[in-house]
PDB file of N, CA and C in Angstrom:
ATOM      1  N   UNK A   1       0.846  -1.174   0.000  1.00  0.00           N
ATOM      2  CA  UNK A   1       0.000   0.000   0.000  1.00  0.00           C
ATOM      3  C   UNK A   1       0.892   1.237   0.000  1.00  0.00           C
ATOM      4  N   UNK A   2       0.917   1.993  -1.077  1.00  0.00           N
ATOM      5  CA  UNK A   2       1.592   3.752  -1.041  1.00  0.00           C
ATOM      6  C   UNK A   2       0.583   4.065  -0.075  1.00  0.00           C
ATOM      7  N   UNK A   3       1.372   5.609   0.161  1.00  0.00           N
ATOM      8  CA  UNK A   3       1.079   6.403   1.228  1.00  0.00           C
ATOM      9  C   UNK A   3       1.373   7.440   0.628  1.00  0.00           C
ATOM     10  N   UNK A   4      -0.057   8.332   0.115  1.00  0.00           N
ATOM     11  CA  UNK A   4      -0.008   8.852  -0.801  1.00  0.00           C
ATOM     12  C   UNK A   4      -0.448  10.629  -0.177  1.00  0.00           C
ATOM     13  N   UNK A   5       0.485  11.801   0.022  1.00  0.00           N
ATOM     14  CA  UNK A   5       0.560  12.904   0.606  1.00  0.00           C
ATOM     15  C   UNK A   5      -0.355  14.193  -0.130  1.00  0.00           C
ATOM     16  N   UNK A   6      -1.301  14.541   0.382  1.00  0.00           N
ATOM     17  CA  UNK A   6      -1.982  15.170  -0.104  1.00  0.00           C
ATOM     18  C   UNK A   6      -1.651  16.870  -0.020  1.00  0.00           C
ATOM     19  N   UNK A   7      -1.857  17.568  -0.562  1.00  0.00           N
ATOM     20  CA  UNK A   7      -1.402  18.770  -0.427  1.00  0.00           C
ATOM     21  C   UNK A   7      -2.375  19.944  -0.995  1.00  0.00           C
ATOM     22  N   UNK A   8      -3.598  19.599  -1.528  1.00  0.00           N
ATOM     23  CA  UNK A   8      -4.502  20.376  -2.458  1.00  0.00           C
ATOM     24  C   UNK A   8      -6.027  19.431  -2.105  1.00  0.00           C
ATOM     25  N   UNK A   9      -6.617  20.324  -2.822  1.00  0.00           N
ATOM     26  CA  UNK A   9      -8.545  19.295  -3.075  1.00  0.00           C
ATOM     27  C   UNK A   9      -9.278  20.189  -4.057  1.00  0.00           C
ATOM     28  N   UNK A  10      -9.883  19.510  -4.233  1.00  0.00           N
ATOM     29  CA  UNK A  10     -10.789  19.743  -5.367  1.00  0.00           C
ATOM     30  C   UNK A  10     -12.092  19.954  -5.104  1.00  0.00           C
ATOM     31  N   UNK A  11     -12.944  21.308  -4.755  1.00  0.00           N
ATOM     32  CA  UNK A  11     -14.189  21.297  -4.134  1.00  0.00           C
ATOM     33  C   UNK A  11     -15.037  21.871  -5.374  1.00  0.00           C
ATOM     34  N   UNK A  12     -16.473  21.409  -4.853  1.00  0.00           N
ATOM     35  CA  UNK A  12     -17.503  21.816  -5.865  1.00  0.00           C
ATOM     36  C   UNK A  12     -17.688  23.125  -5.012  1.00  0.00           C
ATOM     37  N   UNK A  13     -19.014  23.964  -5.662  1.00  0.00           N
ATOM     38  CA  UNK A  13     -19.450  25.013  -5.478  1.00  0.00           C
ATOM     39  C   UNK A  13     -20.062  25.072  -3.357  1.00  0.00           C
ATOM     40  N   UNK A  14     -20.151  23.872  -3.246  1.00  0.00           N
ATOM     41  CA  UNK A  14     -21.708  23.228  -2.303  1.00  0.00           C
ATOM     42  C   UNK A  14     -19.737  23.392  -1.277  1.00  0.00           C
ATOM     43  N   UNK A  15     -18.937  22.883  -1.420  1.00  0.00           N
ATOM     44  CA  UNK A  15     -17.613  22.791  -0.435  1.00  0.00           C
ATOM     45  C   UNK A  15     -17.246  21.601  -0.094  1.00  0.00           C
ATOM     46  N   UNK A  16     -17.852  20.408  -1.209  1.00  0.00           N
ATOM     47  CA  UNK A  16     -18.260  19.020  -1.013  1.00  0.00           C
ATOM     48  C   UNK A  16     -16.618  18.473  -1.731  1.00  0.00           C
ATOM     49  N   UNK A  17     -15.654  18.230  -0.797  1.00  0.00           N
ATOM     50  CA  UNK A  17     -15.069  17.608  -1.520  1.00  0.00           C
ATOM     51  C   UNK A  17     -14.558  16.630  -2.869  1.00  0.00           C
ATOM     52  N   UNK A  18     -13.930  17.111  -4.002  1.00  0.00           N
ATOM     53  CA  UNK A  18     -14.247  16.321  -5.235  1.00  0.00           C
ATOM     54  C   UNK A  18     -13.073  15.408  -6.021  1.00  0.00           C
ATOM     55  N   UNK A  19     -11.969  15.675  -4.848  1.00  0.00           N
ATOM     56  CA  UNK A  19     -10.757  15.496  -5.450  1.00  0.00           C
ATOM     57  C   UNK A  19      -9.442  15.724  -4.635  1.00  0.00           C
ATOM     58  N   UNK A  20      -8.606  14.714  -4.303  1.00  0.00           N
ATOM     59  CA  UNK A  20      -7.350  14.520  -3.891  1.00  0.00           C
ATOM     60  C   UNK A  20      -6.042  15.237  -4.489  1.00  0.00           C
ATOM     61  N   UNK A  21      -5.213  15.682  -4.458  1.00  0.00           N
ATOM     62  CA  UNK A  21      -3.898  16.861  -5.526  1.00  0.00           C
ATOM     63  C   UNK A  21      -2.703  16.706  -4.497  1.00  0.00           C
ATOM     64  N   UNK A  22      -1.753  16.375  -5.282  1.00  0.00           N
ATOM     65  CA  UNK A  22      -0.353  16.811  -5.060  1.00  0.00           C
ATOM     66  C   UNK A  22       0.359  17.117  -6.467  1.00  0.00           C
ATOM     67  N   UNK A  23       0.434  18.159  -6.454  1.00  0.00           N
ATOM     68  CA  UNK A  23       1.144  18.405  -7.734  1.00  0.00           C
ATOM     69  C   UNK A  23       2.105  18.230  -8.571  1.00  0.00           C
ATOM     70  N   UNK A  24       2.739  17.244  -8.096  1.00  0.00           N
ATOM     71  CA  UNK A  24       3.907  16.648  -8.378  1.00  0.00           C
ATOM     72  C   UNK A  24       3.942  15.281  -8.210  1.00  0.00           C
ATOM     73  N   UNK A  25       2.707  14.828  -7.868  1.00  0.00           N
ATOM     74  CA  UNK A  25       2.545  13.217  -8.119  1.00  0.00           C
ATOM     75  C   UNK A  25       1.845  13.003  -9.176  1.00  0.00           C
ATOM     76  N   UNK A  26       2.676  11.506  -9.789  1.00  0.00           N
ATOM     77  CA  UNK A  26       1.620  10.933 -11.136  1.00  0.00           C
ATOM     78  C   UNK A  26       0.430  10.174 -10.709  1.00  0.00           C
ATOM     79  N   UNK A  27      -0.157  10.812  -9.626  1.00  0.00           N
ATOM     80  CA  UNK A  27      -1.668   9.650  -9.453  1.00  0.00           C
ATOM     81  C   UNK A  27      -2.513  11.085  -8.940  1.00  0.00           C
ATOM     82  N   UNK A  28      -2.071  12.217  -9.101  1.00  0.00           N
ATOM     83  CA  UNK A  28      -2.954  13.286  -9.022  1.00  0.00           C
ATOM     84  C   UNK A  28      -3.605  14.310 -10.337  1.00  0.00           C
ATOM     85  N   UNK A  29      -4.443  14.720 -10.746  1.00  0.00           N
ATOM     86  CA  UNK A  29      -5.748  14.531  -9.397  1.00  0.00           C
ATOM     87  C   UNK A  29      -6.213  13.431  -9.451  1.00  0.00           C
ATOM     88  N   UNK A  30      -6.644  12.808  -8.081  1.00  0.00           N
ATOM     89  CA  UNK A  30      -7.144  11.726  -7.764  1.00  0.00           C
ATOM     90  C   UNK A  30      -8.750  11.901  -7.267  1.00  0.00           C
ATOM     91  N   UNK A  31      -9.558  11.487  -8.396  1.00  0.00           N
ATOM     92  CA  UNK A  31     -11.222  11.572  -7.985  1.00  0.00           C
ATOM     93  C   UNK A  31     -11.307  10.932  -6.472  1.00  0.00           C
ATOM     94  N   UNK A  32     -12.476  12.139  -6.126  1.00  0.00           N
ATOM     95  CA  UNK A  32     -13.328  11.367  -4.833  1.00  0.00           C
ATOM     96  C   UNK A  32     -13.388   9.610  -4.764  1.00  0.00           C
ATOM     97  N   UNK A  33     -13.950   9.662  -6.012  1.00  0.00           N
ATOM     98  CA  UNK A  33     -14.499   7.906  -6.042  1.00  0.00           C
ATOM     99  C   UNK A  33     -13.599   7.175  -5.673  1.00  0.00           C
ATOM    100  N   UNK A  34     -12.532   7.395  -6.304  1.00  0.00           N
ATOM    101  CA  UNK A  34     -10.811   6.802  -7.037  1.00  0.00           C
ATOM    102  C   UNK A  34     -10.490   6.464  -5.610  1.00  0.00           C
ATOM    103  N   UNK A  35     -10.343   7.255  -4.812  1.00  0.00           N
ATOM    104  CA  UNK A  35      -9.503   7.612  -3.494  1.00  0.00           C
ATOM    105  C   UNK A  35     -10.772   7.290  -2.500  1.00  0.00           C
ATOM    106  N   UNK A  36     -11.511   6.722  -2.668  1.00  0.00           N
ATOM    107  CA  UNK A  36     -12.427   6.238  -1.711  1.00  0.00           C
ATOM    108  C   UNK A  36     -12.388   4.550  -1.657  1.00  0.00           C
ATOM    109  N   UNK A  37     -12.067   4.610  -2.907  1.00  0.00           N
ATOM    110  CA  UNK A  37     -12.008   3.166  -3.165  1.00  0.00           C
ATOM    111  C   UNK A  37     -10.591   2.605  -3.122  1.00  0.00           C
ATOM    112  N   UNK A  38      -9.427   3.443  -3.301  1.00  0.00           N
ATOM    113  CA  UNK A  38      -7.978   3.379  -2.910  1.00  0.00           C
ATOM    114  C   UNK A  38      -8.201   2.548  -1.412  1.00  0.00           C
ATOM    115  N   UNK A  39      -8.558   3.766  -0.731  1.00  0.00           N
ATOM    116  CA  UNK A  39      -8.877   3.452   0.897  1.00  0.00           C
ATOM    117  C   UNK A  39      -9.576   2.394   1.336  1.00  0.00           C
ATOM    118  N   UNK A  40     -10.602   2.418   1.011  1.00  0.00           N
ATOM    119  CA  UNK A  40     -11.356   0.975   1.420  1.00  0.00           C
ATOM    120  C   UNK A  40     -10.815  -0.618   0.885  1.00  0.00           C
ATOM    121  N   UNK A  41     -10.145  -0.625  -0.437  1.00  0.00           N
ATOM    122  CA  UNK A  41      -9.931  -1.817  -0.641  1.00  0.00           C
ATOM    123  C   UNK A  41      -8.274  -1.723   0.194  1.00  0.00           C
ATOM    124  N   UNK A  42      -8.053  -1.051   0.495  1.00  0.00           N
ATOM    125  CA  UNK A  42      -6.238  -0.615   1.309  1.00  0.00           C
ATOM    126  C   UNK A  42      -5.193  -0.116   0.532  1.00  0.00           C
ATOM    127  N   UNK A  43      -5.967  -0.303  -0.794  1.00  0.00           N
ATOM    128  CA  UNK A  43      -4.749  -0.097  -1.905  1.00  0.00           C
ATOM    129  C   UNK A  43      -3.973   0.881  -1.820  1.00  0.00           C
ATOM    130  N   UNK A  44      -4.381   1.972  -1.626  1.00  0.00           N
ATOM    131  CA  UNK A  44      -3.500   2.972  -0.795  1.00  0.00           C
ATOM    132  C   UNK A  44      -4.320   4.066   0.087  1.00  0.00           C
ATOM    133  N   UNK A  45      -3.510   4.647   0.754  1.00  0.00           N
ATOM    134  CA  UNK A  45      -3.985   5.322   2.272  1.00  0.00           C
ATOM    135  C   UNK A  45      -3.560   6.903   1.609  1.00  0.00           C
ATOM    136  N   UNK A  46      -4.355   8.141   2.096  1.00  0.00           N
ATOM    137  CA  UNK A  46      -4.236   9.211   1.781  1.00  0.00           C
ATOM    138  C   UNK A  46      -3.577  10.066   2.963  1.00  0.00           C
ATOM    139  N   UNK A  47      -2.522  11.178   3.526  1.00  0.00           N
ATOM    140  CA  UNK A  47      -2.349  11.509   4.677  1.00  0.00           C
ATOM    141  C   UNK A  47      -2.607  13.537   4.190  1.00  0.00           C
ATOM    142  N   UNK A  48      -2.572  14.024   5.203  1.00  0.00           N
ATOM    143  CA  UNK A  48      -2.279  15.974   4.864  1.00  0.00           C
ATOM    144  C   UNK A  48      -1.453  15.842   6.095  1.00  0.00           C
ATOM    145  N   UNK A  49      -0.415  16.460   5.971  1.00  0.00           N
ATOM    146  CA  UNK A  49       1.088  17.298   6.887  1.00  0.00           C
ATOM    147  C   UNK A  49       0.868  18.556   6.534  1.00  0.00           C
ATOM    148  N   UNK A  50       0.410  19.408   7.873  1.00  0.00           N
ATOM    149  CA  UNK A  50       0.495  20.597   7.311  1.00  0.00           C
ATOM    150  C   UNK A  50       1.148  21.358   8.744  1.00  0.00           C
ATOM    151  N   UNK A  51       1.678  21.979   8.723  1.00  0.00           N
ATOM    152  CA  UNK A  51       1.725  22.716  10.383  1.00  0.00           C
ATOM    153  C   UNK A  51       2.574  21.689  11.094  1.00  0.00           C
ATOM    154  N   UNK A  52       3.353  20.956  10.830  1.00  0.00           N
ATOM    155  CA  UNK A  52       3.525  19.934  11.485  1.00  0.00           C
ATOM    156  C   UNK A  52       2.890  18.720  11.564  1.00  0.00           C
ATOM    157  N   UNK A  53       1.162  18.950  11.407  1.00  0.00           N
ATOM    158  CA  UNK A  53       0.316  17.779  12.017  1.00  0.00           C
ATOM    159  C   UNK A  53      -0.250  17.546  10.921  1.00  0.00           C
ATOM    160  N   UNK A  54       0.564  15.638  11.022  1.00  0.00           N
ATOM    161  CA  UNK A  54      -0.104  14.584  10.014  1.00  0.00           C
ATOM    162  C   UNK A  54      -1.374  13.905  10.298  1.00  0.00           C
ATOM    163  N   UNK A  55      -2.652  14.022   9.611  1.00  0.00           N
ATOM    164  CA  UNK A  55      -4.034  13.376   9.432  1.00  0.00           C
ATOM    165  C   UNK A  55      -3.820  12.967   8.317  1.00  0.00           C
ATOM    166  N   UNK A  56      -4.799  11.438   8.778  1.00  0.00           N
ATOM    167  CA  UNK A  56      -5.130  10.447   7.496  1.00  0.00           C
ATOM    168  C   UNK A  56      -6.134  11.017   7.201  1.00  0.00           C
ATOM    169  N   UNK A  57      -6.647  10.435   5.881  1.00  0.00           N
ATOM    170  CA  UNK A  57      -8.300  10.548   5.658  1.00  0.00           C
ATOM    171  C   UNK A  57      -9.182   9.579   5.542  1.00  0.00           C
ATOM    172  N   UNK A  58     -10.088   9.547   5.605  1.00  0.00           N
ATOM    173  CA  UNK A  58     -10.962   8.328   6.189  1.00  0.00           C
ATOM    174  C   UNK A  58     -12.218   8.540   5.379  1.00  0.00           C
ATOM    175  N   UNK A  59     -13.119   7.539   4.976  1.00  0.00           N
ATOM    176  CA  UNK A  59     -13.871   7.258   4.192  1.00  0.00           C
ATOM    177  C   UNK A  59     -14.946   7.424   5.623  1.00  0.00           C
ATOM    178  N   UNK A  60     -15.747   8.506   5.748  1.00  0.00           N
ATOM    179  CA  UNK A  60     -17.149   8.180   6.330  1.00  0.00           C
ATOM    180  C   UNK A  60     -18.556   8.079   5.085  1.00  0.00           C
ATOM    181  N   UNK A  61     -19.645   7.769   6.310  1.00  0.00           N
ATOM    182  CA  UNK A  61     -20.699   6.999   5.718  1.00  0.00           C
ATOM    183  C   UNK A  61     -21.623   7.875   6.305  1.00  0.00           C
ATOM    184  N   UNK A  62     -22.144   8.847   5.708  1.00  0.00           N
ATOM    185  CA  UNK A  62     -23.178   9.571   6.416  1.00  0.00           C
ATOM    186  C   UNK A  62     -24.320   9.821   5.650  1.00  0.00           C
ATOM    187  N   UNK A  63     -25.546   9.108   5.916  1.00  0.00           N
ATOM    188  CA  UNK A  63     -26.862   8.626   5.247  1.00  0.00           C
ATOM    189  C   UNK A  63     -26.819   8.792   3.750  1.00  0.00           C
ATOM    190  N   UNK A  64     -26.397   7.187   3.526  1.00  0.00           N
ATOM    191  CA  UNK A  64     -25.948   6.567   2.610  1.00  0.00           C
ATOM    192  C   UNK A  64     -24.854   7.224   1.633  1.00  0.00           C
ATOM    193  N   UNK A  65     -24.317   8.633   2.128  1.00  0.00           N
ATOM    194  CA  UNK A  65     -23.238   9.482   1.160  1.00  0.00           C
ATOM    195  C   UNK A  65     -21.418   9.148   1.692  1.00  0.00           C
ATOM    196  N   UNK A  66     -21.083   8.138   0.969  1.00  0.00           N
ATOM    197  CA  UNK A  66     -19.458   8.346   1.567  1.00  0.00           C
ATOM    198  C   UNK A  66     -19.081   9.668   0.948  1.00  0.00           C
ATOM    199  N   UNK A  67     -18.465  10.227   2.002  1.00  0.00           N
ATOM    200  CA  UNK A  67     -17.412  11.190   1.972  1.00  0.00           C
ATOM    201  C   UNK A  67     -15.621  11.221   2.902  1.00  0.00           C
ATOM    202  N   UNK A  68     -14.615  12.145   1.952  1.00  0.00           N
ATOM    203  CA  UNK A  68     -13.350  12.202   2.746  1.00  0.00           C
ATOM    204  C   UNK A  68     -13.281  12.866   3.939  1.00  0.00           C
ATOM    205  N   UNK A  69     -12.714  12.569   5.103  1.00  0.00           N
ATOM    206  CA  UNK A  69     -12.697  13.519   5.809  1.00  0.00           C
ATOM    207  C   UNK A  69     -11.459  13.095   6.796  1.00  0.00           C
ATOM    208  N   UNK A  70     -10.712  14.289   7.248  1.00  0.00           N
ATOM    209  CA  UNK A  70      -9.573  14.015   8.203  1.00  0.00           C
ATOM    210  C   UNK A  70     -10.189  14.234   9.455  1.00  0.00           C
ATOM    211  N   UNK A  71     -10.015  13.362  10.165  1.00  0.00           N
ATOM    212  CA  UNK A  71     -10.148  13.348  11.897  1.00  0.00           C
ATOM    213  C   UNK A  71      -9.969  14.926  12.469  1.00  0.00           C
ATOM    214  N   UNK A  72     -10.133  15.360  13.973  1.00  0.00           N
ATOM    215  CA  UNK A  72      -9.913  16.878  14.268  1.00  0.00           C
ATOM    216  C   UNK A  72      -8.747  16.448  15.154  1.00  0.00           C
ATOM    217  N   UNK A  73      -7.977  17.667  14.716  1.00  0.00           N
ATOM    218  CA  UNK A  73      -6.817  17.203  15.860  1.00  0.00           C
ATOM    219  C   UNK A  73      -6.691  18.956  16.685  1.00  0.00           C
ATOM    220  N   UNK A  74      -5.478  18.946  16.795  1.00  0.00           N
ATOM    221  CA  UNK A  74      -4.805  20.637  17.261  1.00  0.00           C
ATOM    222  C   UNK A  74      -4.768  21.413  16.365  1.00  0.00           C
ATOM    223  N   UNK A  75      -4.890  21.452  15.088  1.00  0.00           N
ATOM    224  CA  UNK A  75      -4.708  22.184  13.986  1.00  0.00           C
ATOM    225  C   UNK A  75      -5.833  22.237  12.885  1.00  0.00           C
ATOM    226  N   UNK A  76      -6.806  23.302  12.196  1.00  0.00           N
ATOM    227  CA  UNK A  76      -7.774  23.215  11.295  1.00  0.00           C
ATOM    228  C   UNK A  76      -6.985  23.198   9.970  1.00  0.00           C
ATOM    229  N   UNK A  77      -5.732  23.345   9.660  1.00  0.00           N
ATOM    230  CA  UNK A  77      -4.683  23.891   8.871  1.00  0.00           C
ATOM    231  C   UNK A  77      -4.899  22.340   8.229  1.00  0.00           C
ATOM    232  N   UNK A  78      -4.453  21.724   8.495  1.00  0.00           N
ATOM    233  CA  UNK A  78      -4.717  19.672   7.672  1.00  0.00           C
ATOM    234  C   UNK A  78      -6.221  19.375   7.627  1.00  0.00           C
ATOM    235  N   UNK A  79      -7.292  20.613   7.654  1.00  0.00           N
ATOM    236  CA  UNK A  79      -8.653  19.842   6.959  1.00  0.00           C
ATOM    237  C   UNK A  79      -8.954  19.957   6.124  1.00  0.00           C
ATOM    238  N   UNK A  80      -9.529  18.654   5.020  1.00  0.00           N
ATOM    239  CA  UNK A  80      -9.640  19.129   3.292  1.00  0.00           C
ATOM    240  C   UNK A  80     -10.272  20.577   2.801  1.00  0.00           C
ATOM    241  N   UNK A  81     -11.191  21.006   3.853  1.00  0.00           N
ATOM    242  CA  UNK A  81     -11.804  22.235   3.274  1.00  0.00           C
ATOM    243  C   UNK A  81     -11.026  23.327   3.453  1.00  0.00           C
ATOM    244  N   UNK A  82      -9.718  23.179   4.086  1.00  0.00           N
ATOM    245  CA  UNK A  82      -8.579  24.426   4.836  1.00  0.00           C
ATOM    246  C   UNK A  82      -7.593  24.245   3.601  1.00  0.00           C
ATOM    247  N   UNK A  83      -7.452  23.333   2.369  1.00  0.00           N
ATOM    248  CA  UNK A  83      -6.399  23.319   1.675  1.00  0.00           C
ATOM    249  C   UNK A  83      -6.559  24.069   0.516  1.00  0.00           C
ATOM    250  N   UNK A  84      -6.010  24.692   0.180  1.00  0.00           N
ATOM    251  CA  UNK A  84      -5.693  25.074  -1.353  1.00  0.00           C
ATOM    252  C   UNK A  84      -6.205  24.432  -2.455  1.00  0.00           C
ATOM    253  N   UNK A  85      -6.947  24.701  -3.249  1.00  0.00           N
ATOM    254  CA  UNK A  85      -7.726  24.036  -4.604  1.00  0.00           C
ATOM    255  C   UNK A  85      -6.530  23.678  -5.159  1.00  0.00           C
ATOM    256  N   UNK A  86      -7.103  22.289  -5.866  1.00  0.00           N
ATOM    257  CA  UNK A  86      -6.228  21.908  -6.933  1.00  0.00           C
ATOM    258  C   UNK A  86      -6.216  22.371  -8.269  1.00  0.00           C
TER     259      UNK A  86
END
């Protein structure tokens, strides 16, 4: 399984996450779907380092809609909606 460093996202109008980015990797941009399904089958794991503080991202299930989302830690700086568009 890569361990694949995120650094960007891809949001619709709504702020709905649409897309994974590092700009300098050949597996970016990486669709929502793509990277949902990376994660769940294990094939590879997504992380944000920002500020120091590394979050994974995690596939939730919230009435019947998977979406990405990084855990809350000490820092809002590593949450997909805090990153820079891809």
């Amino acid at each position: 399984m890569a361990d694949r460093r995120v650094t960007a996202s891809g949001k619709d109008r709504d702020g709905d996450i649409t897309s994974l980015c590092n700009g300098g990797e050949y597996w970016s941009p990486r669709s929502k779907a793509d990277a949902i399904s990376d994660i769940e089958s294990k094939t590879h794991s997504y992380f944000v380092d920002r500020a120091g503080y590394r979050t994974d991202i995690h596939v939730v299930n919230e009435g019947g809609k998977k979406y990405l989302r990084t855990y809350a830690d000490k820092t809002s700086q590593n949450n997909l909606d805090n990153l820079p568009d891809c």
